[in-house]
PDB file of N, CA and C in Angstrom:
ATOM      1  N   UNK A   1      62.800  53.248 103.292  1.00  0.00           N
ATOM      2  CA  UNK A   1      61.710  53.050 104.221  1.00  0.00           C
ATOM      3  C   UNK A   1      60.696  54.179 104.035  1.00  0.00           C
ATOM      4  N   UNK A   2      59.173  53.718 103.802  1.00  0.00           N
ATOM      5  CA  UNK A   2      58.556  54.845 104.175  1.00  0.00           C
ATOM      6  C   UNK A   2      58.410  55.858 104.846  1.00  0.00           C
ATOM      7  N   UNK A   3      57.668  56.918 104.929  1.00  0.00           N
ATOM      8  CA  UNK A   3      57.852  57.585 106.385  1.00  0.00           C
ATOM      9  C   UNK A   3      56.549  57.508 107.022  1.00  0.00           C
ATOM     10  N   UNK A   4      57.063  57.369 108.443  1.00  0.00           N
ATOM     11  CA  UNK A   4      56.388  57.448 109.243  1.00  0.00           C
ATOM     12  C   UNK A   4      56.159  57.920 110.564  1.00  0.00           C
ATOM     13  N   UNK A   5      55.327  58.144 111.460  1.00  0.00           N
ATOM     14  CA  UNK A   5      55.589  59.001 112.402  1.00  0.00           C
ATOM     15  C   UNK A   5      56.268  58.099 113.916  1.00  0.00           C
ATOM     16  N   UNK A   6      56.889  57.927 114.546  1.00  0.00           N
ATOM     17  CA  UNK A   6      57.607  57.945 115.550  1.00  0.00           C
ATOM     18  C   UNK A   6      57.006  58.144 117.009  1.00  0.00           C
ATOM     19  N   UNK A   7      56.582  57.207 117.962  1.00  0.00           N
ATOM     20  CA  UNK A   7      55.952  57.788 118.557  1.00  0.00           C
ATOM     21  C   UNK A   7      56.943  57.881 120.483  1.00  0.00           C
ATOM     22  N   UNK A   8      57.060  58.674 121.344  1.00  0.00           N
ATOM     23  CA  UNK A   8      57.813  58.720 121.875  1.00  0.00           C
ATOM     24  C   UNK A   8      57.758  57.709 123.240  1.00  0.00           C
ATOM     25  N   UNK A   9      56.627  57.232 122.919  1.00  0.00           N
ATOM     26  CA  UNK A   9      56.635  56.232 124.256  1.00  0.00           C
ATOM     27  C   UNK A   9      55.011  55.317 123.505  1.00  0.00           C
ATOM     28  N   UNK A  10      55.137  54.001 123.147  1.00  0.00           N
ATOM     29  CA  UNK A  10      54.093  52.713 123.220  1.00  0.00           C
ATOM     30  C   UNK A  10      53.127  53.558 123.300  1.00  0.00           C
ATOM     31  N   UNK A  11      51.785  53.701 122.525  1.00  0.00           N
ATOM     32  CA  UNK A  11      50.806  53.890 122.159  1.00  0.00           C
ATOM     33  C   UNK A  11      49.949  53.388 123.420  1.00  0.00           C
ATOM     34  N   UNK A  12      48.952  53.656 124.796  1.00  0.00           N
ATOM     35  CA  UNK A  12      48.373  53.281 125.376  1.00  0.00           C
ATOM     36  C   UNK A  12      47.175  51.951 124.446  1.00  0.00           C
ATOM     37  N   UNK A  13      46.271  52.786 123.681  1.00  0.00           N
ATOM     38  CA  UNK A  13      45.434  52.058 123.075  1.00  0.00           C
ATOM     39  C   UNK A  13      46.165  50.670 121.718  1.00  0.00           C
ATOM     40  N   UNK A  14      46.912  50.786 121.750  1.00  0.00           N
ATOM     41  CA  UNK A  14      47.600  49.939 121.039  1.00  0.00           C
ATOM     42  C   UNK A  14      48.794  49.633 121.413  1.00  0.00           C
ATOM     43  N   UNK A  15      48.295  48.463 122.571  1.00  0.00           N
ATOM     44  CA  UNK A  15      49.961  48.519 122.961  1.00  0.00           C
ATOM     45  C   UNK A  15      50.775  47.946 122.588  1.00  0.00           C
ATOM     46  N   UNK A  16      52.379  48.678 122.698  1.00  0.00           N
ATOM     47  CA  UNK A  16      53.462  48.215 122.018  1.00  0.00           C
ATOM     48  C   UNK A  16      53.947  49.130 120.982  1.00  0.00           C
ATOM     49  N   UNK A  17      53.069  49.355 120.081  1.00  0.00           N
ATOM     50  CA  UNK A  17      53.019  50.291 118.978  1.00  0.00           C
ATOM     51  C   UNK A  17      53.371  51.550 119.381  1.00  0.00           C
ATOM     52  N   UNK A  18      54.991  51.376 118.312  1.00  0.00           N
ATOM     53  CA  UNK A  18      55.712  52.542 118.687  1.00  0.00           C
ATOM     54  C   UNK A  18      55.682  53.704 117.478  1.00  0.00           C
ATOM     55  N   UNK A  19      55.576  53.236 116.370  1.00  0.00           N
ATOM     56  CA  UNK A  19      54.876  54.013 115.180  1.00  0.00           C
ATOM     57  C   UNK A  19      53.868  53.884 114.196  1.00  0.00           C
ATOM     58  N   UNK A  20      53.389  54.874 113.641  1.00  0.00           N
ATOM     59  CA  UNK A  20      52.261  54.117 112.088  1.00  0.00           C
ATOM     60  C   UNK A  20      52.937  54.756 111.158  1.00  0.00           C
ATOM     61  N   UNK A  21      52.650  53.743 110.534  1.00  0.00           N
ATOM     62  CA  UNK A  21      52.657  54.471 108.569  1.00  0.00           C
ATOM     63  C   UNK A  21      51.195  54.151 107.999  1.00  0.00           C
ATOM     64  N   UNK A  22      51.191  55.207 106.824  1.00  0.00           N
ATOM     65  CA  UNK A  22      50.429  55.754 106.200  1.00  0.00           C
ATOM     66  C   UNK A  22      49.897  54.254 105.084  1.00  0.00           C
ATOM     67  N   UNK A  23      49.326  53.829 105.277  1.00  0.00           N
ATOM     68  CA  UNK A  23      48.971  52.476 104.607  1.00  0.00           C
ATOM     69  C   UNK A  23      48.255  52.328 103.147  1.00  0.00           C
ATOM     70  N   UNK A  24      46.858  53.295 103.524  1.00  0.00           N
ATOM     71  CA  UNK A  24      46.035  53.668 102.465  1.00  0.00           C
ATOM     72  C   UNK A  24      45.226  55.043 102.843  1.00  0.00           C
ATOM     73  N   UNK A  25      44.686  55.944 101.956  1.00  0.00           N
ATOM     74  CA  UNK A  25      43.857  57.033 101.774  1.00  0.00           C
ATOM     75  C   UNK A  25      42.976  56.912 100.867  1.00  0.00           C
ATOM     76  N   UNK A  26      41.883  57.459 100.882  1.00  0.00           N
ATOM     77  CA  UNK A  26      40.679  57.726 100.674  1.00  0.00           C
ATOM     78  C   UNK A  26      40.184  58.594 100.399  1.00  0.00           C
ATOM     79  N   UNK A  27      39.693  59.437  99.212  1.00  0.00           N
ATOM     80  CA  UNK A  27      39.387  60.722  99.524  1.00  0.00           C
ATOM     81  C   UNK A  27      38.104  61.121  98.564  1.00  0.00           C
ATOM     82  N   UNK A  28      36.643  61.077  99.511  1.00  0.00           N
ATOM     83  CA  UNK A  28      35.317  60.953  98.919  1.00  0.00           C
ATOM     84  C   UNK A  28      35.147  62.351  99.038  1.00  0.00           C
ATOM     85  N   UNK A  29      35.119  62.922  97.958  1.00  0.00           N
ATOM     86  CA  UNK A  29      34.626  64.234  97.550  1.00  0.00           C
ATOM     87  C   UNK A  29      33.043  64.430  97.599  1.00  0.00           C
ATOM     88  N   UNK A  30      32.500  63.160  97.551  1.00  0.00           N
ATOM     89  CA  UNK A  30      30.844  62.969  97.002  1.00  0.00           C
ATOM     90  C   UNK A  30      30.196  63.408  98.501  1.00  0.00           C
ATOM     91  N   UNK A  31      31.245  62.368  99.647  1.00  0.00           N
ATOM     92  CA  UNK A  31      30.606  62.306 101.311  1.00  0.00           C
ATOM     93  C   UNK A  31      31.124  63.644 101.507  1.00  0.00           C
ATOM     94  N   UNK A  32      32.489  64.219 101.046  1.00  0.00           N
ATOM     95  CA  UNK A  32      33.266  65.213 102.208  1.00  0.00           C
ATOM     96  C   UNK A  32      33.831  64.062 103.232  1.00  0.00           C
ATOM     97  N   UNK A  33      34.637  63.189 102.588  1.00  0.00           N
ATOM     98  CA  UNK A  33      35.586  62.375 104.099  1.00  0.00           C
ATOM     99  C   UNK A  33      37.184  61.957 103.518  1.00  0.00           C
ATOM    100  N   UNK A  34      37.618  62.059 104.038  1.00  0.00           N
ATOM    101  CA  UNK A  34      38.890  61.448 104.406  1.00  0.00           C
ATOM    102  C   UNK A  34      38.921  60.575 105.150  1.00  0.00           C
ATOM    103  N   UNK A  35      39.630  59.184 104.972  1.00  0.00           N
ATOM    104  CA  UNK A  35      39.536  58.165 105.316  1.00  0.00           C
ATOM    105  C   UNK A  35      41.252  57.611 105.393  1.00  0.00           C
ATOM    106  N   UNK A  36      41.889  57.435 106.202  1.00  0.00           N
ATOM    107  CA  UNK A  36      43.376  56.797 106.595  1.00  0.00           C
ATOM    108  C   UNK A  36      43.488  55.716 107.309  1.00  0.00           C
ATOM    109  N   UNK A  37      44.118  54.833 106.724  1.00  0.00           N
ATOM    110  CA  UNK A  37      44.107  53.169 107.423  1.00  0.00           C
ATOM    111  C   UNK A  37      45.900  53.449 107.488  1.00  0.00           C
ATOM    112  N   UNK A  38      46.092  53.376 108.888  1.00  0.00           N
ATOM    113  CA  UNK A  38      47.148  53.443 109.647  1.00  0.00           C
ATOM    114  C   UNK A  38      47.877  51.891 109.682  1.00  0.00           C
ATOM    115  N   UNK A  39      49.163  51.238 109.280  1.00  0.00           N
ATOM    116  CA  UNK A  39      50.002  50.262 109.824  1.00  0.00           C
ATOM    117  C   UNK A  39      51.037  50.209 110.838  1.00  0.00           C
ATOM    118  N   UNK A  40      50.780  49.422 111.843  1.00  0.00           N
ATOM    119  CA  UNK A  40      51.560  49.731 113.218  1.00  0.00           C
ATOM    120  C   UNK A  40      52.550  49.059 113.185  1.00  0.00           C
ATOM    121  N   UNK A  41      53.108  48.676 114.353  1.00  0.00           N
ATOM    122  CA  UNK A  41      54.215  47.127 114.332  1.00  0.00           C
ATOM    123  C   UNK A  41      53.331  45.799 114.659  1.00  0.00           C
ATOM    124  N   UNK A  42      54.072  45.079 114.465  1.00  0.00           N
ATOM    125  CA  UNK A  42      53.051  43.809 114.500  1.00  0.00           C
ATOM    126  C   UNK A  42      52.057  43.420 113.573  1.00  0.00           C
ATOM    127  N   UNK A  43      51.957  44.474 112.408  1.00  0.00           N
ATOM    128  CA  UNK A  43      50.875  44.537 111.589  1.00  0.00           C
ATOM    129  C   UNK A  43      49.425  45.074 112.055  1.00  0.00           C
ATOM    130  N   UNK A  44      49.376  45.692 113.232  1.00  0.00           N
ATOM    131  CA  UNK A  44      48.842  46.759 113.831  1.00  0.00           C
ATOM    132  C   UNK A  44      47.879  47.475 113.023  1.00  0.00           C
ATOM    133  N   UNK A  45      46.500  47.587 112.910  1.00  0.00           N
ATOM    134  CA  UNK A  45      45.619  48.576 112.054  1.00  0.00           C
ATOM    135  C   UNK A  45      44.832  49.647 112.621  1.00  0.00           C
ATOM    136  N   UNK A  46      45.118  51.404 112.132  1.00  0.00           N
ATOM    137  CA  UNK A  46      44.700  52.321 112.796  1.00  0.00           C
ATOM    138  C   UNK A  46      43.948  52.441 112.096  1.00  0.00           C
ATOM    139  N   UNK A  47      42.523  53.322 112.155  1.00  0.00           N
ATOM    140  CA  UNK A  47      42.132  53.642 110.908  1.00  0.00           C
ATOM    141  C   UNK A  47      41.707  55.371 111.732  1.00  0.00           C
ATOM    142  N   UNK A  48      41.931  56.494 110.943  1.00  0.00           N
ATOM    143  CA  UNK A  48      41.506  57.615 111.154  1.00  0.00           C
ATOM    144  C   UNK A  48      40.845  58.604 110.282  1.00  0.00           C
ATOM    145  N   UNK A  49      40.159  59.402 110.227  1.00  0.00           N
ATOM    146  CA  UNK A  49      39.108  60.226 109.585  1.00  0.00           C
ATOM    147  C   UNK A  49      38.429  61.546 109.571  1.00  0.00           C
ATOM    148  N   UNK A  50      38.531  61.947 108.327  1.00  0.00           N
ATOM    149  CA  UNK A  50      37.840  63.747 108.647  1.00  0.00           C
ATOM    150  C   UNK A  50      36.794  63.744 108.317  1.00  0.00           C
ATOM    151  N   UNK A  51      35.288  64.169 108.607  1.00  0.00           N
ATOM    152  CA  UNK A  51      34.174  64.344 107.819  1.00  0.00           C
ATOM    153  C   UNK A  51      33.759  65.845 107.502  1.00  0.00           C
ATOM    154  N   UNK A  52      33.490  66.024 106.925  1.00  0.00           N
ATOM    155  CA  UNK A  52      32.686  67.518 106.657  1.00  0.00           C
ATOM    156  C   UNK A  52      31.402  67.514 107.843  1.00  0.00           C
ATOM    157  N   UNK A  53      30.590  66.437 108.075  1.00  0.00           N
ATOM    158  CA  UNK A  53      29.571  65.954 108.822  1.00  0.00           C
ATOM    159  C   UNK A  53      29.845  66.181 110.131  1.00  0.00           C
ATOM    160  N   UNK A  54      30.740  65.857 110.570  1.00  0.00           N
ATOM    161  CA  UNK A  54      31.807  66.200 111.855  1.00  0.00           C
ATOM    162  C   UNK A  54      32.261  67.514 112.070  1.00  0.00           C
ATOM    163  N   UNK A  55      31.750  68.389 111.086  1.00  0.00           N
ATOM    164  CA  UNK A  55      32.700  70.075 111.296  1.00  0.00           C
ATOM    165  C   UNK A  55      33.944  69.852 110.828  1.00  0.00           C
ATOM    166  N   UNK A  56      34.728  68.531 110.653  1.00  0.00           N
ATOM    167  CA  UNK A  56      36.299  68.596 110.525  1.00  0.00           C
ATOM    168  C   UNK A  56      36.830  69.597 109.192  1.00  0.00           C
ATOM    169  N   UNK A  57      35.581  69.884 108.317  1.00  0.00           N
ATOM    170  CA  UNK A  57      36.725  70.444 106.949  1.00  0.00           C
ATOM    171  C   UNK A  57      36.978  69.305 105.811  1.00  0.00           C
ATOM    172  N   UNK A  58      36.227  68.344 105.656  1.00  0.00           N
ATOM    173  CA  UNK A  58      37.280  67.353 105.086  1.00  0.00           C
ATOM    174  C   UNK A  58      37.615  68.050 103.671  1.00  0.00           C
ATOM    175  N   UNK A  59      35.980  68.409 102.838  1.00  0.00           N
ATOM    176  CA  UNK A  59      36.304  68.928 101.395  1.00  0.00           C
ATOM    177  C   UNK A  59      37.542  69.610 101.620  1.00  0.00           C
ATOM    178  N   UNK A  60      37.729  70.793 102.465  1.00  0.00           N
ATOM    179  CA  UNK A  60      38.447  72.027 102.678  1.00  0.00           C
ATOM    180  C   UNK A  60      40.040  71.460 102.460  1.00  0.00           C
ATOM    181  N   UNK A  61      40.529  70.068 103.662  1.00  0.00           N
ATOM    182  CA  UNK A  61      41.487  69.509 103.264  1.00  0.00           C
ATOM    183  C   UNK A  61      41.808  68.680 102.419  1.00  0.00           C
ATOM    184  N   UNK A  62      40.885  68.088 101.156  1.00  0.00           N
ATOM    185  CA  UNK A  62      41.257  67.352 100.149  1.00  0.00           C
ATOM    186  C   UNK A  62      41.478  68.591  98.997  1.00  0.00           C
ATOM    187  N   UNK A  63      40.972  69.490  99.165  1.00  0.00           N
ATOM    188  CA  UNK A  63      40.982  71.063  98.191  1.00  0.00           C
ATOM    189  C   UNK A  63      42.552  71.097  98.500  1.00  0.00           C
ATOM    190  N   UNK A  64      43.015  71.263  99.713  1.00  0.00           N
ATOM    191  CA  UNK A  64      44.374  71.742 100.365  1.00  0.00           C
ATOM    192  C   UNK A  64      45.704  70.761  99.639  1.00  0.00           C
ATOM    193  N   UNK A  65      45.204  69.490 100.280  1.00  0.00           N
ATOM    194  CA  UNK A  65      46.391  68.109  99.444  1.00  0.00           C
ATOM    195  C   UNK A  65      46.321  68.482  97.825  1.00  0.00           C
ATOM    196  N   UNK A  66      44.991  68.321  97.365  1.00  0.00           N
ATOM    197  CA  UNK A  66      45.288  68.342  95.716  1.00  0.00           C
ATOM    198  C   UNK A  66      46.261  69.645  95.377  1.00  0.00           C
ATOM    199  N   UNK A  67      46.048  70.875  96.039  1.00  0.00           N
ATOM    200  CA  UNK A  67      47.165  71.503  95.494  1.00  0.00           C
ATOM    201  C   UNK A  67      48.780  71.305  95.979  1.00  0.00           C
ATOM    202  N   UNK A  68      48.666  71.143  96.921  1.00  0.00           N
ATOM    203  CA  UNK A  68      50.109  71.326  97.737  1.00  0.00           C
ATOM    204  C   UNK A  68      51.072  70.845  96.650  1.00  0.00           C
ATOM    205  N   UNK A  69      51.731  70.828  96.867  1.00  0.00           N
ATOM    206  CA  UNK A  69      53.466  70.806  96.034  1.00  0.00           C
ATOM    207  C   UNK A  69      53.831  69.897  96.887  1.00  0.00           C
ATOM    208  N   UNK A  70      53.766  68.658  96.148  1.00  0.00           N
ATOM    209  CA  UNK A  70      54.690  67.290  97.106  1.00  0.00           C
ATOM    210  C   UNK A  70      55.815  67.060  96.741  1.00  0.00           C
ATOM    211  N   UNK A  71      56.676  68.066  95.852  1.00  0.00           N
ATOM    212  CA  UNK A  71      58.425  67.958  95.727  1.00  0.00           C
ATOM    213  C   UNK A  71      58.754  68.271  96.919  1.00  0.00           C
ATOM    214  N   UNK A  72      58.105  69.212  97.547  1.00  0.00           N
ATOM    215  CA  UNK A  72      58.770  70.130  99.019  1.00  0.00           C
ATOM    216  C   UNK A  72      58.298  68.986 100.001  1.00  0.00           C
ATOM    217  N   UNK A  73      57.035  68.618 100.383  1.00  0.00           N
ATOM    218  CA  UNK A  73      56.392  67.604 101.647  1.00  0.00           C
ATOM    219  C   UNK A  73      55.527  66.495 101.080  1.00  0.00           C
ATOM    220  N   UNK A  74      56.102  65.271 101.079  1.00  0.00           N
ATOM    221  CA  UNK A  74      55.084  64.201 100.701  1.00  0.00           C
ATOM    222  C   UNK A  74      53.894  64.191 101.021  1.00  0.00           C
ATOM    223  N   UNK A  75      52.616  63.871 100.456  1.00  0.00           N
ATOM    224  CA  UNK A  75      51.567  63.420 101.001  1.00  0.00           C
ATOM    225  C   UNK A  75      51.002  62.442 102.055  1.00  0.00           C
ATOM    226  N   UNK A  76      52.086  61.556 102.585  1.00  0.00           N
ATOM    227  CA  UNK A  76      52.439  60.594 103.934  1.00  0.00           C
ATOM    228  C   UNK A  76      53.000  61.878 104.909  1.00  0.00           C
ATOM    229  N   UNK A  77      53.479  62.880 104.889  1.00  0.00           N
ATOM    230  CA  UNK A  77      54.060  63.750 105.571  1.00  0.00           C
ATOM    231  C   UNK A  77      53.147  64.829 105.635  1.00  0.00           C
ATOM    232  N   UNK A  78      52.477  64.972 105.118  1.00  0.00           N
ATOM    233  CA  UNK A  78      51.710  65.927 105.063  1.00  0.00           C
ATOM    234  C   UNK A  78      50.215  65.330 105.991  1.00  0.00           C
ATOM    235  N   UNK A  79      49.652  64.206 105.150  1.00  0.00           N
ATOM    236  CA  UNK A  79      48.576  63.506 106.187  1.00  0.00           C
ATOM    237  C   UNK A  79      49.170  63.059 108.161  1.00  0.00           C
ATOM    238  N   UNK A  80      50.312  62.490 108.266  1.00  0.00           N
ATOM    239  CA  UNK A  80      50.855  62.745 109.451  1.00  0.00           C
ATOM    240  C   UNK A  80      50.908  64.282 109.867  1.00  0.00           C
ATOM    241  N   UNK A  81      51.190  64.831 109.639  1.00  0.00           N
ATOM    242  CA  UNK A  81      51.344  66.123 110.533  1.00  0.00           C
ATOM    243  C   UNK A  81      50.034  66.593 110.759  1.00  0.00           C
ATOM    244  N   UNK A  82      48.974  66.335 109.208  1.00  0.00           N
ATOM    245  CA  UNK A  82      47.102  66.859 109.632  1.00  0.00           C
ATOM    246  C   UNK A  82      47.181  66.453 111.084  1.00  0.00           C
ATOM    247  N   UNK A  83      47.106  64.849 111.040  1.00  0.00           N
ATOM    248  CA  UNK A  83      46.513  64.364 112.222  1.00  0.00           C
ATOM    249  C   UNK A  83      47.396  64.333 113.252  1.00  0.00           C
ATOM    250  N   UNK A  84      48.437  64.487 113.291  1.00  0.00           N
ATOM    251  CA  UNK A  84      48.947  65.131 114.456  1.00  0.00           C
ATOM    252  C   UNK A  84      48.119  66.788 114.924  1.00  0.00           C
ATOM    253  N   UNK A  85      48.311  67.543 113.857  1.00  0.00           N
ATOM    254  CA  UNK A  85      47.719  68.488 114.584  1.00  0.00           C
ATOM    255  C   UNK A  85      46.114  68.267 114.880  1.00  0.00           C
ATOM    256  N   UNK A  86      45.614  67.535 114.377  1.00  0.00           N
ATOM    257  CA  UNK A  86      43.772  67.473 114.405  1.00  0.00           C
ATOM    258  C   UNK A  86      43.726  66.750 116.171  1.00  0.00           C
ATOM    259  N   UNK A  87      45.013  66.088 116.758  1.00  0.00           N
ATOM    260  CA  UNK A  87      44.473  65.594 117.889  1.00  0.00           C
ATOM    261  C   UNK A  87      44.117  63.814 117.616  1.00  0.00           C
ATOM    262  N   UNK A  88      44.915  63.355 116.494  1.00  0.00           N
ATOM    263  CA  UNK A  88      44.548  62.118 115.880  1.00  0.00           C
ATOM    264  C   UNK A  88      45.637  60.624 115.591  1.00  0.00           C
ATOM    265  N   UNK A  89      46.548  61.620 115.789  1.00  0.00           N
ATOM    266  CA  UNK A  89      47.785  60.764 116.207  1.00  0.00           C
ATOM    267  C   UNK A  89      48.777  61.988 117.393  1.00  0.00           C
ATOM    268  N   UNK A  90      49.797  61.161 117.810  1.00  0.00           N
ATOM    269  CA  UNK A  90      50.931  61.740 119.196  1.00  0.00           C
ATOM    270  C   UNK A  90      51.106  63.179 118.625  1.00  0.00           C
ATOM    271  N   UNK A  91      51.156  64.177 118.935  1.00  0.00           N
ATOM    272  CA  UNK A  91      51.597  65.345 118.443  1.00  0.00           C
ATOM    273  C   UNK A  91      53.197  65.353 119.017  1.00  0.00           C
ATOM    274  N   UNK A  92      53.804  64.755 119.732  1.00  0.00           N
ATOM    275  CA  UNK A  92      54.950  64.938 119.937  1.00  0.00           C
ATOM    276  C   UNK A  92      55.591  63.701 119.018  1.00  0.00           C
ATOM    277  N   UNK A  93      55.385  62.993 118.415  1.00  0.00           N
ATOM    278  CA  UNK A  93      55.833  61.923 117.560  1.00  0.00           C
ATOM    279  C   UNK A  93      56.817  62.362 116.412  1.00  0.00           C
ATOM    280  N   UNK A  94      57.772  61.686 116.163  1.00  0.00           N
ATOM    281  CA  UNK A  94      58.796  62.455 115.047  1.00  0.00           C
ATOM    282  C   UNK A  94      58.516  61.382 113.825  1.00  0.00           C
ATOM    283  N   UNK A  95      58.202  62.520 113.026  1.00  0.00           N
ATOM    284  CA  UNK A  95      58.496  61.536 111.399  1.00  0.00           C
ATOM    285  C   UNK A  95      60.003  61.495 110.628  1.00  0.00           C
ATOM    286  N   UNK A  96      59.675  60.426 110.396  1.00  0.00           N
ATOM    287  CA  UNK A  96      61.307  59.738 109.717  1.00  0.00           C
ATOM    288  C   UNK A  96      61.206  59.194 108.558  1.00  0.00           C
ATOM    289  N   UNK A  97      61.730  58.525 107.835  1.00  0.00           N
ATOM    290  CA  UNK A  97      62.012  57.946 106.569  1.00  0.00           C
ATOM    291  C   UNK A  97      61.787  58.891 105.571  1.00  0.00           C
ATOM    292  N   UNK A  98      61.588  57.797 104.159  1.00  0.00           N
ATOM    293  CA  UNK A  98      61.423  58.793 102.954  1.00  0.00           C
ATOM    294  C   UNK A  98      59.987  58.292 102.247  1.00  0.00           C
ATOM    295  N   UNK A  99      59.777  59.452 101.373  1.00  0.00           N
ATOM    296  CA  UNK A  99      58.578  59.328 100.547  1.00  0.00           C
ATOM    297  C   UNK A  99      59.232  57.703  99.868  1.00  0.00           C
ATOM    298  N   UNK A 100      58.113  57.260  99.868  1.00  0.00           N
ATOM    299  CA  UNK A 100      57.704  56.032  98.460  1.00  0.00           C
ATOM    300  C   UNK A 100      57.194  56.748  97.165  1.00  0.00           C
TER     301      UNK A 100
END
């Protein structure tokens, strides 16, 4: 199973939806964006985003992913925890499964 994040109680804005996985990424160096299309239950579609335009950093975090070392933390594990910490998905949500 992929991984994905876990969320500890039904999603208000999506209800029912108890987790997402990491579906597709995006990563426009040209704009400065990051772009994440989230899959829920039910077939559920999140979509979430960093801009440089926004203050978010995006160049700063596509600079960050291209290096990281994904033997140690997948890139599905790694984009979950961004947006957990950015305030973009549950920050109390547990990730589970394994890299694809």
């Amino acid at each position: 199973m992929t991984e994905q994040i876990n969320l500890p109680a039904a999603e208000q804005a999506q209800p029912g939806t108890t987790y997402w996985r990491v579906r597709e990424v995006t990563l426009d160096l040209n704009r400065g964006a990051i772009l994440v299309g989230l899959l829920g239950e039910n077939g559920l579609i999140k979509s979430i985003s960093w801009y440089d335009s926004a203050g978010e950093g995006a160049t700063a975090l596509i600079v960050s992913l291209n290096k990281a070392n994904l033997t140690i933390k997948s890139l599905q594990r790694r984009i979950i925890e961004t947006a957990q910490t950015a305030g973009k998905l549950a920050p109390t949500g547990t990730i589970s499964g394994t890299p694809d």
